[in-house]
Protein backbone atom coordinates (compact mmCIF):
# COMPACT_ATOMS: atom_id res chain seq x y z
CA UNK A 1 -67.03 27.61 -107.15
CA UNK A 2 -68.83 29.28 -104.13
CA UNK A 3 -68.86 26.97 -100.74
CA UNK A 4 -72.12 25.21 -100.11
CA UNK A 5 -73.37 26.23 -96.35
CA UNK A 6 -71.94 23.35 -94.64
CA UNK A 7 -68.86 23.36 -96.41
CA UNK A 8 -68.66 27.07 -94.86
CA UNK A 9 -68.90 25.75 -91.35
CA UNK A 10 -66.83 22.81 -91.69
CA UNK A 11 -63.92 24.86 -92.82
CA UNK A 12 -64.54 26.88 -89.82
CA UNK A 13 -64.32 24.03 -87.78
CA UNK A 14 -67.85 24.68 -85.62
CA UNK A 15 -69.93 21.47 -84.13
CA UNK A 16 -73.44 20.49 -85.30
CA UNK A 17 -75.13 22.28 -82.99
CA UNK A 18 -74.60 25.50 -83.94
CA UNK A 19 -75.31 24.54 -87.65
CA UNK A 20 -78.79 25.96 -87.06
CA UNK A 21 -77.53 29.57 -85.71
CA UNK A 22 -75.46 29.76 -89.00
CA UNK A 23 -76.76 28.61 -92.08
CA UNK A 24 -79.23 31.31 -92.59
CA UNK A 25 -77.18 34.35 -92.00
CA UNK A 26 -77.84 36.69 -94.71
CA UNK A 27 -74.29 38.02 -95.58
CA UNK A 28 -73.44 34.11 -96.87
CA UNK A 29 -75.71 34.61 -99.62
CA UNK A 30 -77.27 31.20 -100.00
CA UNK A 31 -80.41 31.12 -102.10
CA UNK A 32 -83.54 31.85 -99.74
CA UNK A 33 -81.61 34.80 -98.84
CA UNK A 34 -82.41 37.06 -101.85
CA UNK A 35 -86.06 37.35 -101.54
CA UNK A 36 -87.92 39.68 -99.00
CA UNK A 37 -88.85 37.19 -95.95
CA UNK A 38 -92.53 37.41 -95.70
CA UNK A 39 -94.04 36.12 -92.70
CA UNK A 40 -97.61 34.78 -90.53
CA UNK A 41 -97.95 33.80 -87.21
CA UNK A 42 -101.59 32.45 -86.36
CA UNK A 43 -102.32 33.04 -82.19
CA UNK A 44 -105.50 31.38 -80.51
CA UNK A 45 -107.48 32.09 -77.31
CA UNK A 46 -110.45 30.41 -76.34
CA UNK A 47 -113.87 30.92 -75.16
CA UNK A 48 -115.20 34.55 -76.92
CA UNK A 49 -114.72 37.94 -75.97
CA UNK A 50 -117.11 40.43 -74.46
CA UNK A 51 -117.99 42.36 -77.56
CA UNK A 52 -118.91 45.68 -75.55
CA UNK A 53 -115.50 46.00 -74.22
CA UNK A 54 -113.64 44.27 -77.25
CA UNK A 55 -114.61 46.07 -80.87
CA UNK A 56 -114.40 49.77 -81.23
CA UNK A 57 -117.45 51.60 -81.81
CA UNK A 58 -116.13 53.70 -84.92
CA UNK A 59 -115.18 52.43 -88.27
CA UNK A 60 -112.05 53.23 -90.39
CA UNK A 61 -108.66 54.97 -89.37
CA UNK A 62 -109.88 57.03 -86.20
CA UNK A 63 -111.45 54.24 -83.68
CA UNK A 64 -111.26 53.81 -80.09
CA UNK A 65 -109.85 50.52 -78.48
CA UNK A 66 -112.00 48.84 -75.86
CA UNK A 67 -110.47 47.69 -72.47
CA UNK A 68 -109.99 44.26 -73.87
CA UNK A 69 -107.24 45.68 -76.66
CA UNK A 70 -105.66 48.74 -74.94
CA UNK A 71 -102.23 46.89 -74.91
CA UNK A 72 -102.18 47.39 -78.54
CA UNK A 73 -102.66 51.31 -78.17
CA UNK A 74 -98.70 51.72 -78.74
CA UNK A 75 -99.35 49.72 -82.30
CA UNK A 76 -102.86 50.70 -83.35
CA UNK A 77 -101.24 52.19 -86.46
CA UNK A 78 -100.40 48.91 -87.06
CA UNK A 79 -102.73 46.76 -86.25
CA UNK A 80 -106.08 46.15 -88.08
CA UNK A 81 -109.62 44.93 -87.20
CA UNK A 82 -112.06 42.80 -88.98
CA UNK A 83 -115.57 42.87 -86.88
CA UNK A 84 -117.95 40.47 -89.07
CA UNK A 85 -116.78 37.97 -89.87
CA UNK A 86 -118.29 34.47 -89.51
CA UNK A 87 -117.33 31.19 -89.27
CA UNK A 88 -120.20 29.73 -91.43
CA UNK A 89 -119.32 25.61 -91.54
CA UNK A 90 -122.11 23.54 -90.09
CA UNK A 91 -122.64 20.40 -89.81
CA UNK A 92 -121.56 17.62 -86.78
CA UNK A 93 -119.98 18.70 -83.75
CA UNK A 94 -120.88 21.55 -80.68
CA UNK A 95 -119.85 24.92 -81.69
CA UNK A 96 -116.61 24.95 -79.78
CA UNK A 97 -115.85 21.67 -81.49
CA UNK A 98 -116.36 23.72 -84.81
CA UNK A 99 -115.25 26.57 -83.77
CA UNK A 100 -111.66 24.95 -83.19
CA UNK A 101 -111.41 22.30 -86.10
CA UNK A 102 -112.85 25.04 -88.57
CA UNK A 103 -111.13 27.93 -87.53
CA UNK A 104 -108.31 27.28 -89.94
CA UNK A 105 -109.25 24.86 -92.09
CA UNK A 106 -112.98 26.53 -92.95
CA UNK A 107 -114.36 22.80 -93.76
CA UNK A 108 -116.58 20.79 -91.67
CA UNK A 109 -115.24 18.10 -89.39
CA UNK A 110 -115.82 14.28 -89.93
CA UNK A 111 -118.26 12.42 -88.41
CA UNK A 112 -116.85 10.67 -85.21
CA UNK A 113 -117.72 9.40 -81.59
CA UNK A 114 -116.34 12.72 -79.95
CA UNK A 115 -119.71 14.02 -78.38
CA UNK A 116 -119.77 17.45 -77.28
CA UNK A 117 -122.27 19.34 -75.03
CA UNK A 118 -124.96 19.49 -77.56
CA UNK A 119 -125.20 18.73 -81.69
CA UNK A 120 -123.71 15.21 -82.96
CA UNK A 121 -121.01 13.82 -82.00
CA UNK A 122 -118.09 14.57 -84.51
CA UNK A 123 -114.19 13.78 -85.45
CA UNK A 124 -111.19 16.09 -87.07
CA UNK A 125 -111.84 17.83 -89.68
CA UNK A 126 -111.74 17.13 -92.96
CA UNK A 127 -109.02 19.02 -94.84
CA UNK A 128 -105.37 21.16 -93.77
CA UNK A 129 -105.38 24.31 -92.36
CA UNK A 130 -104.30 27.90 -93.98
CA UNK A 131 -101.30 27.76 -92.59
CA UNK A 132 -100.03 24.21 -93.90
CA UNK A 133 -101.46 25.29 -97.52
CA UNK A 134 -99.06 28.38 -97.32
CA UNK A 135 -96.48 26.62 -95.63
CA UNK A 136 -96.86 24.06 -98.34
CA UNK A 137 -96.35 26.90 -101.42
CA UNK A 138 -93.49 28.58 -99.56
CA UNK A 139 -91.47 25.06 -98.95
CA UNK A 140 -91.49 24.36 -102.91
CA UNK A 141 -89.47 27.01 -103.67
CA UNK A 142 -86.10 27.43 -103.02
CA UNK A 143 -86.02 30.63 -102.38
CA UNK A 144 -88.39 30.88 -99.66
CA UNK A 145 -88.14 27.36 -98.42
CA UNK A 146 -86.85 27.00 -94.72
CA UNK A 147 -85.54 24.40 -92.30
CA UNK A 148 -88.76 23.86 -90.70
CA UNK A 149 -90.82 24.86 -93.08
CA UNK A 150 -93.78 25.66 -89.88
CA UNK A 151 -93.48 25.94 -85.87
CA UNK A 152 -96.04 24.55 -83.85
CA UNK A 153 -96.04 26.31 -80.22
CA UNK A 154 -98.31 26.23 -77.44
CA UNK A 155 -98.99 27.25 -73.82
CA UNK A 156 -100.88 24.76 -71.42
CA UNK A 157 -102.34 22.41 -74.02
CA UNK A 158 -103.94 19.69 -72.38
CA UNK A 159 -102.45 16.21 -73.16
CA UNK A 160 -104.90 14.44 -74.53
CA UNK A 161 -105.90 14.82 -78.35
CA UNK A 162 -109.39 15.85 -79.79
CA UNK A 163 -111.33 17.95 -82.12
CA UNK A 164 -111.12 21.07 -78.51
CA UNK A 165 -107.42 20.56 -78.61
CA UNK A 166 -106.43 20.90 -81.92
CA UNK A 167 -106.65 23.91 -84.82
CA UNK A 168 -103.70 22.83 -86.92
CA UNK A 169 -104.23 20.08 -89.68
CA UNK A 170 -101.79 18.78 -92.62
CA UNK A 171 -104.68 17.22 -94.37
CA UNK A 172 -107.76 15.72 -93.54
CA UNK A 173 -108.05 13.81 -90.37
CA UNK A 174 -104.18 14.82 -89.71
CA UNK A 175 -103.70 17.04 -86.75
CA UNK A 176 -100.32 18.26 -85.37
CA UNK A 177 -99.79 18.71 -82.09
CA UNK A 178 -98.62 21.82 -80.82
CA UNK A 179 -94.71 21.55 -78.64
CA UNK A 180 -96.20 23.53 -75.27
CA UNK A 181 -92.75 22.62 -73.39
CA UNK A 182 -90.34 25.65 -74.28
CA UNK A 183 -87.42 23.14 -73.45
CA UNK A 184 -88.36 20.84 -76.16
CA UNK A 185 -89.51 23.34 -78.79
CA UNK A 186 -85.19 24.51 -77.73
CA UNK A 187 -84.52 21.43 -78.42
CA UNK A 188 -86.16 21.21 -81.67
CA UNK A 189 -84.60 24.32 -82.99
CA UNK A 190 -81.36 24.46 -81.85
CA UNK A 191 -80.40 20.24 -80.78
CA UNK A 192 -81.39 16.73 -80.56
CA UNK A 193 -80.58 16.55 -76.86
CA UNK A 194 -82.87 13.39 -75.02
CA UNK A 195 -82.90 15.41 -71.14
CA UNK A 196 -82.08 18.80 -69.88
CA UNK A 197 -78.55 17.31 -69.49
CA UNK A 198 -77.70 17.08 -72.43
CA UNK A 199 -78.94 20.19 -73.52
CA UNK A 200 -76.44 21.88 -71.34
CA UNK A 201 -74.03 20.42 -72.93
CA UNK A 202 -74.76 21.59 -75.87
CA UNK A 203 -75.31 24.87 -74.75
CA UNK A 204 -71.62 24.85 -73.15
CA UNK A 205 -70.35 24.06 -76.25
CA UNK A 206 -72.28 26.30 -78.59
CA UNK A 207 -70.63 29.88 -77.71
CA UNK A 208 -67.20 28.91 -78.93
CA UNK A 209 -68.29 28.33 -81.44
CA UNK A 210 -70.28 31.17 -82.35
CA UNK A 211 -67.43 33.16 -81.82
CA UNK A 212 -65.39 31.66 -84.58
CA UNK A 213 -68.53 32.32 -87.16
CA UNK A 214 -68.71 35.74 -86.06
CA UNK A 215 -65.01 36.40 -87.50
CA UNK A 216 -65.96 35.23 -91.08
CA UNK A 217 -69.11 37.35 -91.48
CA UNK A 218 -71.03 40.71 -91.55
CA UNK A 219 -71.26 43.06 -89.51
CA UNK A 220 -74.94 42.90 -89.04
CA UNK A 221 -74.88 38.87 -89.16
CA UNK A 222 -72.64 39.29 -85.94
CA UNK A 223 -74.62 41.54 -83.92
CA UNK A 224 -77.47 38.41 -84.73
CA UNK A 225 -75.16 35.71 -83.69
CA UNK A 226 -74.21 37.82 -80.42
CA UNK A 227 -77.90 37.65 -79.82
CA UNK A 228 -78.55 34.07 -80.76
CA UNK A 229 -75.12 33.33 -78.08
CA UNK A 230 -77.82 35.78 -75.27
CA UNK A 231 -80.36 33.73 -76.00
CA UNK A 232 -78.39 30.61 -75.50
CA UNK A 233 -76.54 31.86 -72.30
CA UNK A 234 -80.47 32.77 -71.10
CA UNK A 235 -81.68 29.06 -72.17
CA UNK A 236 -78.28 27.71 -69.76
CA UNK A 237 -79.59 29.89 -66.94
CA UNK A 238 -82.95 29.03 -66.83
CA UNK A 239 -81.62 24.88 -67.15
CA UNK A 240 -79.31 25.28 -64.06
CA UNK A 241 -82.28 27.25 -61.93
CA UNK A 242 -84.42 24.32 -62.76
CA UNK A 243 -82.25 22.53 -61.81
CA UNK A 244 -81.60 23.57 -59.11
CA UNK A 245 -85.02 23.89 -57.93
CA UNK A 246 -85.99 19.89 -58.48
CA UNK A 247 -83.44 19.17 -56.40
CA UNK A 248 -84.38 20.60 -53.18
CA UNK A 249 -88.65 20.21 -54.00
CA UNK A 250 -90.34 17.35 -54.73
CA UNK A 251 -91.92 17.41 -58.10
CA UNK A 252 -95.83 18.39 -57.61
CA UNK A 253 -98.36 16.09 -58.82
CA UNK A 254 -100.07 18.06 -62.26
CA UNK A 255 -103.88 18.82 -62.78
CA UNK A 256 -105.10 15.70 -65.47
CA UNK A 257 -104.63 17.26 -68.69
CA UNK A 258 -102.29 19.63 -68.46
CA UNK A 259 -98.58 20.21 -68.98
CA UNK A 260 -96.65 21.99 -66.66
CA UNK A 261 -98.24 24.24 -64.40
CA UNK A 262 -100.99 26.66 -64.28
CA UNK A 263 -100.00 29.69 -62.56
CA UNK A 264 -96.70 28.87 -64.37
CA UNK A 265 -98.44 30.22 -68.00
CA UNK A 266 -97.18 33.69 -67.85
CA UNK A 267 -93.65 32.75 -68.01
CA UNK A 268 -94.13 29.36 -70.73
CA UNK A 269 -95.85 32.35 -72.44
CA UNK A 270 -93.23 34.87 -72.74
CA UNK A 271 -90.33 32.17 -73.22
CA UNK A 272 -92.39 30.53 -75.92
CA UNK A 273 -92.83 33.83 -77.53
CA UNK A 274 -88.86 34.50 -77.44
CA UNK A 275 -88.29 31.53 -79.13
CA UNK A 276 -90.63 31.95 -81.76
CA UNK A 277 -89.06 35.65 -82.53
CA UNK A 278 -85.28 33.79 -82.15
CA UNK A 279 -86.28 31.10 -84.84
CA UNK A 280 -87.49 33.83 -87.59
CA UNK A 281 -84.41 35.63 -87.06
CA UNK A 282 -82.70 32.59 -87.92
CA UNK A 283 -84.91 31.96 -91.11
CA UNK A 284 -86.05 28.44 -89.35
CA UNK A 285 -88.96 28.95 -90.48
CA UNK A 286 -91.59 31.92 -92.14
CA UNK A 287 -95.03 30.25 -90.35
CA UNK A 288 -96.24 30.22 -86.92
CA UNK A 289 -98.70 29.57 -84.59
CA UNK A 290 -99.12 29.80 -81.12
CA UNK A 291 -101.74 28.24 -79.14
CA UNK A 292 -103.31 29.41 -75.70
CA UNK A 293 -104.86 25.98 -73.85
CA UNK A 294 -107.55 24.60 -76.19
CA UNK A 295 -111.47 25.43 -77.01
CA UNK A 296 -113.60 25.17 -74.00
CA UNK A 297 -110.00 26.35 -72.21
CA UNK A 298 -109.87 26.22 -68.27
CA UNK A 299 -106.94 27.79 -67.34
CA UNK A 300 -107.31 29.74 -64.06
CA UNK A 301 -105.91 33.12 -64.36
CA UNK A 302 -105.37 33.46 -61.00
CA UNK A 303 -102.14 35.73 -61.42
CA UNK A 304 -104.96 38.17 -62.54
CA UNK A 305 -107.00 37.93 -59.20
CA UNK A 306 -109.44 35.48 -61.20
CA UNK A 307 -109.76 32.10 -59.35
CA UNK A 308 -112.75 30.83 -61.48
CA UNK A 309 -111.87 28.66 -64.60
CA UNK A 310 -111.90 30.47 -68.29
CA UNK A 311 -115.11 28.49 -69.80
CA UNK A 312 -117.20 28.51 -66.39
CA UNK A 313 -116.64 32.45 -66.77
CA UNK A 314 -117.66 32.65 -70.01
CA UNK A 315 -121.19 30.80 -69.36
CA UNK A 316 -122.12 33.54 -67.25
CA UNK A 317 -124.90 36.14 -68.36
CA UNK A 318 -124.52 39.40 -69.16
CA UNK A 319 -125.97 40.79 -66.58
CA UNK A 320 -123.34 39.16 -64.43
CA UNK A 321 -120.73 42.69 -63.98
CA UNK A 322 -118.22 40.89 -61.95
CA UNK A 323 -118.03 38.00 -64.56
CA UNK A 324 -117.75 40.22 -67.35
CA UNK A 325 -114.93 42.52 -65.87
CA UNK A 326 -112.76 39.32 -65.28
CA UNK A 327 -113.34 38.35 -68.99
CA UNK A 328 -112.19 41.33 -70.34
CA UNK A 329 -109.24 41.08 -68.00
CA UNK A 330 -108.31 37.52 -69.77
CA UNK A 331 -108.81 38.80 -72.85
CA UNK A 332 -106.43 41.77 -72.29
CA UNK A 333 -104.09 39.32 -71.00
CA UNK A 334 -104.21 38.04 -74.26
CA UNK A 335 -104.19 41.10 -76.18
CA UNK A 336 -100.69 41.78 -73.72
CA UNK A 337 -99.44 38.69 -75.19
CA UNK A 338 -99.82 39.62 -78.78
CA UNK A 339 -98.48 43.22 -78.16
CA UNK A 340 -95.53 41.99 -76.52
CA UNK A 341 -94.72 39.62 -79.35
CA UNK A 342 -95.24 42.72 -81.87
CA UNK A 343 -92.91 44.60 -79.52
CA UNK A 344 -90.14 42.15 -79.84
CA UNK A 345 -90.68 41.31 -83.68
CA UNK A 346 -90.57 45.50 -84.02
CA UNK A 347 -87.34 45.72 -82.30
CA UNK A 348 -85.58 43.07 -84.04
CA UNK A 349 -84.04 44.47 -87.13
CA UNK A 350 -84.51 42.66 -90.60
CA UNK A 351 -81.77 40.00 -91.11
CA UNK A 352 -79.98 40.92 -94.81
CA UNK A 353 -83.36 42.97 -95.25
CA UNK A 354 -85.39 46.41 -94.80
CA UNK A 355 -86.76 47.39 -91.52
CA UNK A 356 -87.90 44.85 -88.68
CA UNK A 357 -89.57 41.65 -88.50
CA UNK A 358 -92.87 42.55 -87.67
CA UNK A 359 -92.35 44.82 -90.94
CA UNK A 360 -92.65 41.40 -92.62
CA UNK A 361 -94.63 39.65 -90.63
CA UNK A 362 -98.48 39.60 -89.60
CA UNK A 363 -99.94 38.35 -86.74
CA UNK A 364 -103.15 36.86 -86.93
CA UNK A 365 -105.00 36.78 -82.91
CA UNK A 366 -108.18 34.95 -83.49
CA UNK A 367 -111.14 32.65 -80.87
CA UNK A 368 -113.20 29.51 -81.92
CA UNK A 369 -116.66 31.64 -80.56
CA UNK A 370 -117.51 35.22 -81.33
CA UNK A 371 -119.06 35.08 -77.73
CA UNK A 372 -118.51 32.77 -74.84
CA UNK A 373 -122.40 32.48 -73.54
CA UNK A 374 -124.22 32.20 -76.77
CA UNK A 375 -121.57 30.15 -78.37
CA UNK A 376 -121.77 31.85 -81.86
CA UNK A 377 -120.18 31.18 -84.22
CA UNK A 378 -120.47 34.85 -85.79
CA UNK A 379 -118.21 38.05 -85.32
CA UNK A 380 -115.64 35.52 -84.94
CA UNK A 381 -112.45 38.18 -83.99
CA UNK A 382 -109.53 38.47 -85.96
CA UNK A 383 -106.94 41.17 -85.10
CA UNK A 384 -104.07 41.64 -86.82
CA UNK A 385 -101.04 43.27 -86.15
CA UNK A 386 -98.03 43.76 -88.78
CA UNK A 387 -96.87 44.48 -91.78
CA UNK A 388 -96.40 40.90 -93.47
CA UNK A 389 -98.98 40.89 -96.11
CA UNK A 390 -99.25 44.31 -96.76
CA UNK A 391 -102.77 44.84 -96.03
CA UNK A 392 -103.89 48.62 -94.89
CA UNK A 393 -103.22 49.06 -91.50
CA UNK A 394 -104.19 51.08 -88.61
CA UNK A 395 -108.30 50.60 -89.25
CA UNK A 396 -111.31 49.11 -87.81
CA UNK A 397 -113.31 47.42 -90.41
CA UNK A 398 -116.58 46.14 -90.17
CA UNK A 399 -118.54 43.47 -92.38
CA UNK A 400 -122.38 42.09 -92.66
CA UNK A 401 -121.59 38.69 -91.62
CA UNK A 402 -119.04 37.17 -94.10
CA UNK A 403 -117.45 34.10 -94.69
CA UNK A 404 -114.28 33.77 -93.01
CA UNK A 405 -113.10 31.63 -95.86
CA UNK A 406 -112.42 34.34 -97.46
CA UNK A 407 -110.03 35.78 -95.80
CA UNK A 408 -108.36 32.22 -95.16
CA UNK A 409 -108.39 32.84 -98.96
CA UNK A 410 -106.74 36.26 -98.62
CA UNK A 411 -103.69 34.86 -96.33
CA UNK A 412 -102.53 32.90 -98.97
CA UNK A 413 -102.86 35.36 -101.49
CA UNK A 414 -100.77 37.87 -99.58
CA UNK A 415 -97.89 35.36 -100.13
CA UNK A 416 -98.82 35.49 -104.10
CA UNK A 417 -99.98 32.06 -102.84
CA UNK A 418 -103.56 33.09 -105.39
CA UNK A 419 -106.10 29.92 -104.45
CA UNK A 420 -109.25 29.89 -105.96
CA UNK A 421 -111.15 28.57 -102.84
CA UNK A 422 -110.46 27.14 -99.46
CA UNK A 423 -111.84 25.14 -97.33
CA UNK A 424 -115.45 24.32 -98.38
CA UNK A 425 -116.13 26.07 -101.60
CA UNK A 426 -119.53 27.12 -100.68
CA UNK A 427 -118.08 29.99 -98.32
CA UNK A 428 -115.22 31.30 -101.12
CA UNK A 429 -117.95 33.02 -103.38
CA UNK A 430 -116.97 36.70 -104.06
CA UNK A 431 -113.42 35.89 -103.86
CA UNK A 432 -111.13 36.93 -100.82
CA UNK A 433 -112.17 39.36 -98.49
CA UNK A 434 -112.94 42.94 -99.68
CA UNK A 435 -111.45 46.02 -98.06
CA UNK A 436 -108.01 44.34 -96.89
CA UNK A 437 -105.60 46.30 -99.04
């Protein structure tokens, strides 16, 4: 009778923490092993774009990127436009209240005593998000189920928890927050460690024993665990700097609202983003998403030159140059962000698999507004980079103003996942969006 995972690293003779680095390796075989590892990561920025220097003017496979999404030139064969399409819920809350609680879930919030700028006041809305309904199909069978079964990450979240804050929902009035401290989101993945103390010493004791799994298995499964022990050894450096730095500065005195620090988002970016790529390597889990601040966001993007908050920029008129040069800057910021987590997933080869993981996974990069000043709620964007659902690639695509439930609808039915409607049904006629595959 074939070992059982954990039979295969007690034999070994390996501690619990580095039960998480092993148990998915593909040469062991175990069940959600055998089936090609499709993949969606859902990424959010706040506050609109400035369409001029955002969609390309062209339609189909020969299209020009704006400013905003030249980062993605080295993947444009890859990547994949949708211009019109709307986020069409109504009902209570301000737009950027909708705009958030909708954006996944396409169903209107629930009345509530959350007041926004304008509108009724309103509370979380009132079913699960695309991502928890695909999540949810993937987990019930055993050969795609994972540890984790979704990963919540995010970059300068404020603390406190409303309908701006929060895009993720496991059902109706449930929100999850998303883990915007890369240290515990570590600690999630790979430990149970209370402080940064003990997290070391787990990390101390973790190579050893990676070591002695990489005698009893593939090739290819070693050259993973050799990364997973350069990940860790990174992880151990980064501790001791920190380390070291609280020890000879006092600990500064953070804005209300937000975790960390501000001018510190570049780097809880990037680290976030490794650990998201780390944990699909491992199989931890096969859903993502990865949130940037919150609707009505006010991060100052100061490492950019740009002093003034995101949402006070986006008020500004049209007419005002300066303002809209320093949005497109953000946004291309952003757009940096989502090519360098293609980048990684493209040069990470497929554990047990075919080509790499952005081969098998798609990234979704979408906004609560279609514009910051108006506040519509139209030409909402969603770019998408990846092969993970095998839509048609490498196009601009533009629609007359439909229904983004349908292509909520279409996410799902790239993982065979083949809903009838989502969200509120009155958006889902037609079926899922036309011209994806």
């Amino acid at each position: 009778m074939p070992r059982t995972r954990r039979e295969f690293v007690r034999d070994l003779g390996v501690s619990a923490a580095a039960l998480p680095f092993v148990l998915n390796l593909p040469s062991l075989g175990f069940a959600n092993q055998a089936k090609r590892k499709q993949r969606i990561v859902f990424m959010f920025s706040p506050n609109g774009v400035v369409p001029k220097t955002f969609w390309p003017d062209e339609e189909g496979e020969k299209f020009t990127l704006k400013e905003s999404l030249t980062p993605l030139a080295p993947l444009q064969d890859k990547t994949l436009l949708l211009n019109g399409v709307c986020d069409r819920v109504r009902g209570d809350g301000d737009a950027h209240m909708r705009g958030m609680g909708c954006l996944l879930t396409g169903i209107e919030l629930f009345p509530g005593n959350v007041q926004g700028g304008s509108d009724t006041p309103a509370g979380w809305a009132k079913g699960l998000s695309i991502d928890q309904e695909i999540k949810g199909f993937l987990q019930k069978d055993a050969a795609t189920k994972t540890r984790f079964g979704s990963l919540e990450f995010g970059v300068m979240v404020p603390d406190r928890a409303d309908t701006w804050t929060r895009w993720i929902y496991t059902a109706g009035n449930k929100p999850v927050a998303p883990i915007d401290d890369p240290y515990q989101m570590f600690n999630k993945l790979y430990g149970r460690a209370k402080d940064q103390a003990a997290l070391a010493s787990i990390l101390d004791d973790l190579n050893d024993d990676l070591k002695k799994v990489g005698g009893a298995v593939s090739a290819a499964d070693k050259k993973l665990l050799d990364e997973h022990a350069a990940f860790v050894r990174e992880m151990e450096k980064d501790l001791k700097e920190t380390k070291a730095v609280a020890a000879g500065h006092p600990v500064p005195k953070l804005e209300p609202g937000m975790k960390k620090d501000n001018d510190n988002i570049p780097k809880i970016s990037k680290t976030q983003i490794d650990l998201m790529v780390n944990a699909f390597a491992a199989d931890f889990t096969r859903v993502a998403s990865l949130q940037y601040t919150n609707s009505v966001g006010m991060a100052r993007m100061k490492w950019l030159g740009i002093d003034e908050g995101h949402h006070e920029l986006s008020h500004e008129d049209d007419k005002n140059e300066k303002a809209q040069e320093k949005l497109t800057k953000i946004n291309k910021w952003f757009a940096e962000q989502l090519a360098y987590l293609a980048k990684r997933l493209d040069e990470t080869p497929e554990p047990g698999g075919t080509g790499t993981l952005l081969d098998n996974t798609l990234i979704v990069w979408t906004n609560e507004l279609g514009k910051g000043n108006s506040h519509t709620l139209d030409n909402i964007p969603f770019v998408m980079v990846g092969g993970g659902l095998d839509f048609k690639m490498g196009r601009s695509v533009k629609h007359n103003k439909l229904p983004h439930n349908r292509l909520l609808m279409a996410f799902a039915h790239g993982f065979g996942h083949k809903v009838k409607d989502f969200g509120s049904p009155n958006f889902c006629g037609g079926g899922v969006l036309p011209g994806l595959v």
